[in-house]
PDB file of N, CA and C in Angstrom:
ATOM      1  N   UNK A   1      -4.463 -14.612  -2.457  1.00  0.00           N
ATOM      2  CA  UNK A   1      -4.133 -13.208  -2.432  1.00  0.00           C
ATOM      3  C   UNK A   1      -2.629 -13.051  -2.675  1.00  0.00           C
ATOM      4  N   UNK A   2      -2.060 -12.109  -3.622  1.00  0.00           N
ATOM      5  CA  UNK A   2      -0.712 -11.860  -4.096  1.00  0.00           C
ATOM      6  C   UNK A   2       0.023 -10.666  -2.861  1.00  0.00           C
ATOM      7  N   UNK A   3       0.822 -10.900  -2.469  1.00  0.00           N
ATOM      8  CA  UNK A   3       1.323 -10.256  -1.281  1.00  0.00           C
ATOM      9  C   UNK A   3       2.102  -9.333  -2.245  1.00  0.00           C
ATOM     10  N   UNK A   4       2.089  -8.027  -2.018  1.00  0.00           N
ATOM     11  CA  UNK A   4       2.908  -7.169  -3.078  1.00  0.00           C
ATOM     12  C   UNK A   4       3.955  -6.300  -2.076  1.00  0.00           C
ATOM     13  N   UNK A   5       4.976  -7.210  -1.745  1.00  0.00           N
ATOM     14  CA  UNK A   5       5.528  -6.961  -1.292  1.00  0.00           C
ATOM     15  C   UNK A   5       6.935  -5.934  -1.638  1.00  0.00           C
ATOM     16  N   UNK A   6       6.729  -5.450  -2.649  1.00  0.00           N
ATOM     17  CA  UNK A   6       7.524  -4.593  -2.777  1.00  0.00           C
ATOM     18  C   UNK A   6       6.852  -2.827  -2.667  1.00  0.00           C
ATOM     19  N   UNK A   7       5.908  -3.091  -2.933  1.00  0.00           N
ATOM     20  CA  UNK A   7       4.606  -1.446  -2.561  1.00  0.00           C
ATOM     21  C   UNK A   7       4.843  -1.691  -1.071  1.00  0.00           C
ATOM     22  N   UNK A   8       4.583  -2.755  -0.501  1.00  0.00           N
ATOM     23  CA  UNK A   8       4.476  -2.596   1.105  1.00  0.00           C
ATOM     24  C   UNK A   8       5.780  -2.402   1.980  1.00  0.00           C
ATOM     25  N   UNK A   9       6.817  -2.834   1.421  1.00  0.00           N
ATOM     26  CA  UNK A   9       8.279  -1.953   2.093  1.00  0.00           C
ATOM     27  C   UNK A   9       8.327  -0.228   1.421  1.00  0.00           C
ATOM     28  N   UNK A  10       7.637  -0.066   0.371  1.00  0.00           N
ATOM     29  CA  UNK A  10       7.690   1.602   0.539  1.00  0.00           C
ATOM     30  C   UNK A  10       7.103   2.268   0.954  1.00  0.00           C
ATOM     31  N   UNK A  11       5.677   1.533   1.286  1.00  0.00           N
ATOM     32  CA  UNK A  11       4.851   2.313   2.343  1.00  0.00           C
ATOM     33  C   UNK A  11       5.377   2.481   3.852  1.00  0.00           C
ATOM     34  N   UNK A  12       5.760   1.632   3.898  1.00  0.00           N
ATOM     35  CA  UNK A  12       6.105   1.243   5.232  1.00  0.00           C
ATOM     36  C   UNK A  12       7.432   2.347   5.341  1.00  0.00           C
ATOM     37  N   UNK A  13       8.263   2.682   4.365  1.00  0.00           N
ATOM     38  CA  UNK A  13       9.141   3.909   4.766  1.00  0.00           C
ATOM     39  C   UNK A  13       8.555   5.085   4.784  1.00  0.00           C
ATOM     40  N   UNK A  14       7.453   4.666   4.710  1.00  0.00           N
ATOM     41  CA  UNK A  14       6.493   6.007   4.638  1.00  0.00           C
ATOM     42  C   UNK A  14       5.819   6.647   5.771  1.00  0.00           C
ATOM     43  N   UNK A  15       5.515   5.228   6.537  1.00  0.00           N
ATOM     44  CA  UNK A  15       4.678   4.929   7.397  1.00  0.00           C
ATOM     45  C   UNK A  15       4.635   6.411   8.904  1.00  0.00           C
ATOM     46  N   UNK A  16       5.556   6.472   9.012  1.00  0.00           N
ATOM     47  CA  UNK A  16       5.877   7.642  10.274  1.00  0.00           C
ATOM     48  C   UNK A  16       5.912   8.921   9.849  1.00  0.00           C
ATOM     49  N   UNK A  17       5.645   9.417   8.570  1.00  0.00           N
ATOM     50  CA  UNK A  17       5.700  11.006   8.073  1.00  0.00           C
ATOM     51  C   UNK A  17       4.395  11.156   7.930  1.00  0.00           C
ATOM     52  N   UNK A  18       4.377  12.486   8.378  1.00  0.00           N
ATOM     53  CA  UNK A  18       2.580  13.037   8.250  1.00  0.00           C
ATOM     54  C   UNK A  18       2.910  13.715   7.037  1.00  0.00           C
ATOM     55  N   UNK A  19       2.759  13.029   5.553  1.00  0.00           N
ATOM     56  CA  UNK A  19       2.597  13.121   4.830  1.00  0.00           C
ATOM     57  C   UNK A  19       1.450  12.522   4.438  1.00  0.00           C
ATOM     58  N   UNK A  20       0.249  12.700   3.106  1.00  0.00           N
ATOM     59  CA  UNK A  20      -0.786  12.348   2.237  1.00  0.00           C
ATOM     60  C   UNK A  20      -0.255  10.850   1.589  1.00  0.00           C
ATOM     61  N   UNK A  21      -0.833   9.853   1.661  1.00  0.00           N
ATOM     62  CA  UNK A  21       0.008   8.733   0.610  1.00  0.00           C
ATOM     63  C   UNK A  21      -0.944   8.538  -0.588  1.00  0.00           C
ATOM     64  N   UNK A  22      -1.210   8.739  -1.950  1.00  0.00           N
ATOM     65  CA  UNK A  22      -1.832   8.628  -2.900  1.00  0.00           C
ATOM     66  C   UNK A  22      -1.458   7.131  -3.583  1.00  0.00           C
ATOM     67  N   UNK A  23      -2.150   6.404  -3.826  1.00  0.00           N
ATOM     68  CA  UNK A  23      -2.268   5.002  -4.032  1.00  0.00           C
ATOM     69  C   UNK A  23      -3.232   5.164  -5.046  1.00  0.00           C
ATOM     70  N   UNK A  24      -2.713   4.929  -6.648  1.00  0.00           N
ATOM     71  CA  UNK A  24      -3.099   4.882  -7.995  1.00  0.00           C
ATOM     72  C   UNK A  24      -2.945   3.991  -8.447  1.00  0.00           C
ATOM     73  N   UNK A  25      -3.819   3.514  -9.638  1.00  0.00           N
ATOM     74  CA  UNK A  25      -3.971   2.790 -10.599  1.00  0.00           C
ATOM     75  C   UNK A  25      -4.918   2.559 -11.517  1.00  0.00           C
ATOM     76  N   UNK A  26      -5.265   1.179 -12.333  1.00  0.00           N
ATOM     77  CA  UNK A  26      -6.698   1.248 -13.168  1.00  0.00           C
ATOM     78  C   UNK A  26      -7.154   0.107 -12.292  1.00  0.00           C
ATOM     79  N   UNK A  27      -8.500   0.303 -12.602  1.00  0.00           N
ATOM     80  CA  UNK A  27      -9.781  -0.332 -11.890  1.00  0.00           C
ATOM     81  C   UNK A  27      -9.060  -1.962 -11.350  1.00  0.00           C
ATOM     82  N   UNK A  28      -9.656  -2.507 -10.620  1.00  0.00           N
ATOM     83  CA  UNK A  28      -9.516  -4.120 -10.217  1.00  0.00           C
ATOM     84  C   UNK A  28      -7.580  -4.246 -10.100  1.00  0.00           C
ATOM     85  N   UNK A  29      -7.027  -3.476  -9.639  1.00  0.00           N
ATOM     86  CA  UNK A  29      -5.490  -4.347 -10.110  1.00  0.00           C
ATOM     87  C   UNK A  29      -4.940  -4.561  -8.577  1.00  0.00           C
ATOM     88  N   UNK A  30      -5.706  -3.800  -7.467  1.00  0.00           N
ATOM     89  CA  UNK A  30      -5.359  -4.296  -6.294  1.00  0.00           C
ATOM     90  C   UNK A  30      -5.030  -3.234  -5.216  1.00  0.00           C
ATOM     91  N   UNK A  31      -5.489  -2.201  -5.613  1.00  0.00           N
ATOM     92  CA  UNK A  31      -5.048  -0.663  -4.485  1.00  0.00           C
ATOM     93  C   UNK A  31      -5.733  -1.129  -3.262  1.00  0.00           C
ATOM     94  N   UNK A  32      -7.320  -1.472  -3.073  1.00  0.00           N
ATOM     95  CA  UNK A  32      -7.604  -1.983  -2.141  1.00  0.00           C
ATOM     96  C   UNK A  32      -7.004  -2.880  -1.076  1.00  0.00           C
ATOM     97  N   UNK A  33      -7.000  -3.845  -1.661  1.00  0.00           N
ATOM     98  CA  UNK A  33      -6.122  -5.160  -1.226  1.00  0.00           C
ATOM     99  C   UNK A  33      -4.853  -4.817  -0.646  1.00  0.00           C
ATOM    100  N   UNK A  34      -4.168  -3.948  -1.227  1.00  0.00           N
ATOM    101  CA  UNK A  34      -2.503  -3.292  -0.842  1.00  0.00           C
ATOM    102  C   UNK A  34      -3.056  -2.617   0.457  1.00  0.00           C
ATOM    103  N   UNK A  35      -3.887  -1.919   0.843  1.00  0.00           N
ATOM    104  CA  UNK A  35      -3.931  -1.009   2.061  1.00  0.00           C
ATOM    105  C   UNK A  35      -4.512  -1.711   2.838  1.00  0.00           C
ATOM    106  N   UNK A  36      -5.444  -3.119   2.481  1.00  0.00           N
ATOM    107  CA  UNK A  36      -5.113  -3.948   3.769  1.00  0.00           C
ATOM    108  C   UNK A  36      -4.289  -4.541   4.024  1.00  0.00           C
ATOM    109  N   UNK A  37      -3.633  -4.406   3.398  1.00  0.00           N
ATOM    110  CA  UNK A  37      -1.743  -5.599   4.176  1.00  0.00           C
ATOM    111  C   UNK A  37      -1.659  -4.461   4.756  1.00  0.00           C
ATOM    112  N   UNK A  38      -1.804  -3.196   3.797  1.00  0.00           N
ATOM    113  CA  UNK A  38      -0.628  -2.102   4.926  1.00  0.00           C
ATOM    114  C   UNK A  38      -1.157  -2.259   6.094  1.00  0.00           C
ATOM    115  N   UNK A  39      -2.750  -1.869   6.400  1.00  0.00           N
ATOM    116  CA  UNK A  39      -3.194  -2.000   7.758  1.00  0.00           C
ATOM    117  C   UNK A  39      -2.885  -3.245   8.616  1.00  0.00           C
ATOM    118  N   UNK A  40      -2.638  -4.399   8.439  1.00  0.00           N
ATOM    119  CA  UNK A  40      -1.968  -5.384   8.858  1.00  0.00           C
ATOM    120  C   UNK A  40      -0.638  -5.553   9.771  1.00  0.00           C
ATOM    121  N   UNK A  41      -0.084  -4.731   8.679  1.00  0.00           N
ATOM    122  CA  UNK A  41       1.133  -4.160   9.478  1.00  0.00           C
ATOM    123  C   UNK A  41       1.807  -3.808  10.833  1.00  0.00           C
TER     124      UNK A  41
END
């Protein structure tokens, strides 16, 4: 598993605003995978 660690320090400045976070892309490239590290967190 590729740790994408640069999406996950901007979520993570994200992390405390009750803001919507929209997480895009094309099919298979890893949006899934990214929001379980975030949940990890």
């Amino acid at each position: 598993m590729i740790r994408r660690t640069g999406y996950l320090e901007w979520l993570k400045q994200w992390r405390e605003k009750q803001i919507i976070k929209v997480i895009t892309g094309v099919r298979r490239c890893g949006k899934s995978t990214l929001l379980l590290q975030y949940m990890d967190l």
